[in-house]
C-alpha atoms as a PDB file:
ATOM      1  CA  UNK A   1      49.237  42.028 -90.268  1.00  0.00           C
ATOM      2  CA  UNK A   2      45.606  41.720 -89.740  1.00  0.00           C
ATOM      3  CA  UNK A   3      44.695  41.216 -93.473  1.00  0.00           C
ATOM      4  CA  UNK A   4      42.553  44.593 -93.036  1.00  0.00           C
ATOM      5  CA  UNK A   5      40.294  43.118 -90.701  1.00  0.00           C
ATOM      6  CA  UNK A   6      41.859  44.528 -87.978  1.00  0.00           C
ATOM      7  CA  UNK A   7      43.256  43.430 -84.037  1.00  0.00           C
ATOM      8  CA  UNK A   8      41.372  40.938 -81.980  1.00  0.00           C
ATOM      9  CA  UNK A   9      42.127  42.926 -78.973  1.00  0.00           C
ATOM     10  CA  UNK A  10      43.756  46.362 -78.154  1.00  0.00           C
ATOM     11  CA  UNK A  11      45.411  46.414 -74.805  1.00  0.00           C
ATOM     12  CA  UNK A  12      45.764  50.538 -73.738  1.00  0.00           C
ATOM     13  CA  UNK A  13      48.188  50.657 -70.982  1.00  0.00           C
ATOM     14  CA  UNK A  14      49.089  54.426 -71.713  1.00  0.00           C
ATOM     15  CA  UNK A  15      47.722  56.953 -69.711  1.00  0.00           C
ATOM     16  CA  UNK A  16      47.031  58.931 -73.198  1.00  0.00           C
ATOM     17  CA  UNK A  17      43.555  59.728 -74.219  1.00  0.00           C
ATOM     18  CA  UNK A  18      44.691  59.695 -78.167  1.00  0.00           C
ATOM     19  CA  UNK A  19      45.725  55.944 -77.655  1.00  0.00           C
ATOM     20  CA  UNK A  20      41.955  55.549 -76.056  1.00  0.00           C
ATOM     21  CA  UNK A  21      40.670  57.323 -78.713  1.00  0.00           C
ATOM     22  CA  UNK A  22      41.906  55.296 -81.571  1.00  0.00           C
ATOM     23  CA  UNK A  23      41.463  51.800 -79.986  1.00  0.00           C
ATOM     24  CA  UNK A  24      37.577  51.082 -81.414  1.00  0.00           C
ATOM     25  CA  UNK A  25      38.916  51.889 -84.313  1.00  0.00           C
ATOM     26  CA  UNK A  26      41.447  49.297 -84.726  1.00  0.00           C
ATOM     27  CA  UNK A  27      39.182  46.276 -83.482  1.00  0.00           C
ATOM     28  CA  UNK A  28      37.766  43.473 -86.037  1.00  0.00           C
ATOM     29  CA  UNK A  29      34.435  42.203 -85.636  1.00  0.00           C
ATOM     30  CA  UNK A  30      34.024  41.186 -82.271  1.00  0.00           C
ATOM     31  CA  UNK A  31      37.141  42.663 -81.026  1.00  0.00           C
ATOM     32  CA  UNK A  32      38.146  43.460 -77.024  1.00  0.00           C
ATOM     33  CA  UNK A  33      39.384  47.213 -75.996  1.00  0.00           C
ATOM     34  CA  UNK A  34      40.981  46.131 -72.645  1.00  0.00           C
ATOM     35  CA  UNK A  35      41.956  49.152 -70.691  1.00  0.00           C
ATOM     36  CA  UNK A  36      44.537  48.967 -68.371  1.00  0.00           C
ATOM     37  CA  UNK A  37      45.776  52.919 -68.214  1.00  0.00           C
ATOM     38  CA  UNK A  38      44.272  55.228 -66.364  1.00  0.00           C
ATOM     39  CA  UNK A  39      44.555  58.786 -67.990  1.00  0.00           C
ATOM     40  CA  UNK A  40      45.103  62.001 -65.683  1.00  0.00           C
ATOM     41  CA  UNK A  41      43.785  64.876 -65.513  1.00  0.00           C
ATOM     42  CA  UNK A  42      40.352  66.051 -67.280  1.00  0.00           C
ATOM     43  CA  UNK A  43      37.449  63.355 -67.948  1.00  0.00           C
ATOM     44  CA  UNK A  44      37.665  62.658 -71.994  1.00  0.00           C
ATOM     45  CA  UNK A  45      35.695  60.140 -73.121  1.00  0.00           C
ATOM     46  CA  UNK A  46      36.812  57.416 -76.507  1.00  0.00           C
ATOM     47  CA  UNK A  47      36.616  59.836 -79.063  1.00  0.00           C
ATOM     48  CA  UNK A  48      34.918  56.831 -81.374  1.00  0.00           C
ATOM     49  CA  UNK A  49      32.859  55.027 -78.804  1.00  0.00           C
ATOM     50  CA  UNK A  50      29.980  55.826 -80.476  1.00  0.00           C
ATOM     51  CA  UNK A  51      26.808  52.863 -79.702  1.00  0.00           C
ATOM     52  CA  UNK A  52      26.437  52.332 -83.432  1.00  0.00           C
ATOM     53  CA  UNK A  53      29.785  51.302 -83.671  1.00  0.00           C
ATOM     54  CA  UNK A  54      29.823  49.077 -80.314  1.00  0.00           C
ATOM     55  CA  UNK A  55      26.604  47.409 -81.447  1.00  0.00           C
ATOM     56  CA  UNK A  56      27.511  47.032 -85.653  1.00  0.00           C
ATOM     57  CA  UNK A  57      30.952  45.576 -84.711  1.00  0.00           C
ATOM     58  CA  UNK A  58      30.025  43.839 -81.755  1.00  0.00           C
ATOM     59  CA  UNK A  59      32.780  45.310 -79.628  1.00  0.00           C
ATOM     60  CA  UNK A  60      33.692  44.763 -75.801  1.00  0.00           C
ATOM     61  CA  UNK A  61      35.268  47.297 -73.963  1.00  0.00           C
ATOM     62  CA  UNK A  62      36.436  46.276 -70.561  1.00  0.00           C
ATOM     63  CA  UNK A  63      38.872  47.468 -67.840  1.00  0.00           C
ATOM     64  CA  UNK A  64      41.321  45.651 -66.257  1.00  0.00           C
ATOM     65  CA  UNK A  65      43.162  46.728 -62.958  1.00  0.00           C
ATOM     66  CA  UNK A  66      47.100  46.376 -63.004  1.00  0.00           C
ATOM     67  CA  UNK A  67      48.210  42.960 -62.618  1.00  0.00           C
ATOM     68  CA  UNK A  68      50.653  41.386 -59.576  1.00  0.00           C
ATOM     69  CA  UNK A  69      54.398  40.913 -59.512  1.00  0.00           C
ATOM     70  CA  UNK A  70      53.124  37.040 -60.478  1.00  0.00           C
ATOM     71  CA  UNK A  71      51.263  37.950 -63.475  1.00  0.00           C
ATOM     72  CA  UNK A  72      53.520  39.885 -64.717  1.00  0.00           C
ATOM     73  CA  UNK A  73      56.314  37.349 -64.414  1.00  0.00           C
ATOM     74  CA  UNK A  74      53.378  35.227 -66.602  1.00  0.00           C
ATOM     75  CA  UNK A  75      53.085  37.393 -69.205  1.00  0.00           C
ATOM     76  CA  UNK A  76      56.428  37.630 -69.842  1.00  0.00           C
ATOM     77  CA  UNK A  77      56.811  33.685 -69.893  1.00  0.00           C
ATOM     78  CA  UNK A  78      53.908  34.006 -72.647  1.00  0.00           C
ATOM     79  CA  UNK A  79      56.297  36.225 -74.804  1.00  0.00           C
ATOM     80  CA  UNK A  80      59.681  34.004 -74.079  1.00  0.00           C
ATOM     81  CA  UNK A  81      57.402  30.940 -75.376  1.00  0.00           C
ATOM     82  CA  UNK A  82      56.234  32.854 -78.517  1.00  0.00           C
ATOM     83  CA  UNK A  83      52.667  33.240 -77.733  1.00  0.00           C
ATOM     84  CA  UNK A  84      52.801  36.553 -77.578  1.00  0.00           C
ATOM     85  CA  UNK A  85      54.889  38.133 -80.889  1.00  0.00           C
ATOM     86  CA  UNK A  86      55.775  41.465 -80.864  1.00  0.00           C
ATOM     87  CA  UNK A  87      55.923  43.662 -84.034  1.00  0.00           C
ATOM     88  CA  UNK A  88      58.534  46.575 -83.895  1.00  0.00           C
ATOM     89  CA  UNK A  89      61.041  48.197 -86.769  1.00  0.00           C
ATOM     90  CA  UNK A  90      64.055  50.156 -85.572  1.00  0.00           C
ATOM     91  CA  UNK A  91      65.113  53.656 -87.188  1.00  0.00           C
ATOM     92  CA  UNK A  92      67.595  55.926 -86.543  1.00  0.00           C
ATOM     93  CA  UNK A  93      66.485  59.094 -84.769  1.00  0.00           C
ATOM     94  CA  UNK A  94      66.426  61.099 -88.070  1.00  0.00           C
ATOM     95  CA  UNK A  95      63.868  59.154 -89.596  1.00  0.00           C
ATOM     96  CA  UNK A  96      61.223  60.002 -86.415  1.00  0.00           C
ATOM     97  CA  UNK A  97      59.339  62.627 -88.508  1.00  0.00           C
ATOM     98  CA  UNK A  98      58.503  59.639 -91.461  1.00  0.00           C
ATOM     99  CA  UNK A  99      57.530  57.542 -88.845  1.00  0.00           C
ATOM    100  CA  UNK A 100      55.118  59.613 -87.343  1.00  0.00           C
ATOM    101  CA  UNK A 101      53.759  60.232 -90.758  1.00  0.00           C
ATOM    102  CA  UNK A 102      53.915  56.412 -91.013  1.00  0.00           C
ATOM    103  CA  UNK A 103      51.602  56.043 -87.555  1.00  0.00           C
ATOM    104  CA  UNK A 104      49.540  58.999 -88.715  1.00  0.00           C
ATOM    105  CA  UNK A 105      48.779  57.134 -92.048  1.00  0.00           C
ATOM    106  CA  UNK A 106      48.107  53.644 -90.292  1.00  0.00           C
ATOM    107  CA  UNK A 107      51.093  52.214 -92.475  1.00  0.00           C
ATOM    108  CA  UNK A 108      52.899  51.094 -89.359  1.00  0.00           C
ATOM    109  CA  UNK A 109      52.372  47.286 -87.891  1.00  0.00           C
ATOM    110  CA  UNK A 110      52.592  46.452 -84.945  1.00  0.00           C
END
């Protein structure tokens, strides 16, 4: 997907610190972690936010508040004109334990 150099940007909009966690770590040179979700609970900070990585990557990590009804309607015109391209597979519920393994493993894009 990325040829191994990894995602431009990583938009969180989960509320789960795991998905925070992993974000740096999916980022190319340069790359944007823009976070959107706000988890509950307990303070955790990114698990790989370390400043070596920040700086050697040149990373940005920025927040974002939750859009408008008019924003929304603008993202979703993005997607109907193909600028934005979803990746997604569909399995039958018996196959959810490979796909985890899949996620786990980093085989899955998307």
């Amino acid at each position: 997907l990325t040829n191994g150099l990894g995602a431009h940007a990583v938009v969180v909009c989960t509320a789960n610190n795991a998905a925070y966690g992993s974000s740096l770590d999916l980022l190319r040179f340069g790359g944007r972690v823009v976070c959107v979700g706000i988890p509950e609970g307990d303070v955790v900070p990114m698990k790989s936010a370390s400043p070596g990585m920040i700086v050697g990557k040149a990373l940005q990590v920025v927040g974002s508040a939750v859009g408008n009804r008019k924003e929304a309607i603008e993202t979703m015109e993005f997607a109907a004109r193909g600028i934005v391209k979803t990746h997604y597979t569909v399995e039958k519920m018996d196959k959810l334990t490979s796909v985890f393994e899949q996620m786990d493993k980093g085989e899955l894009k998307g």
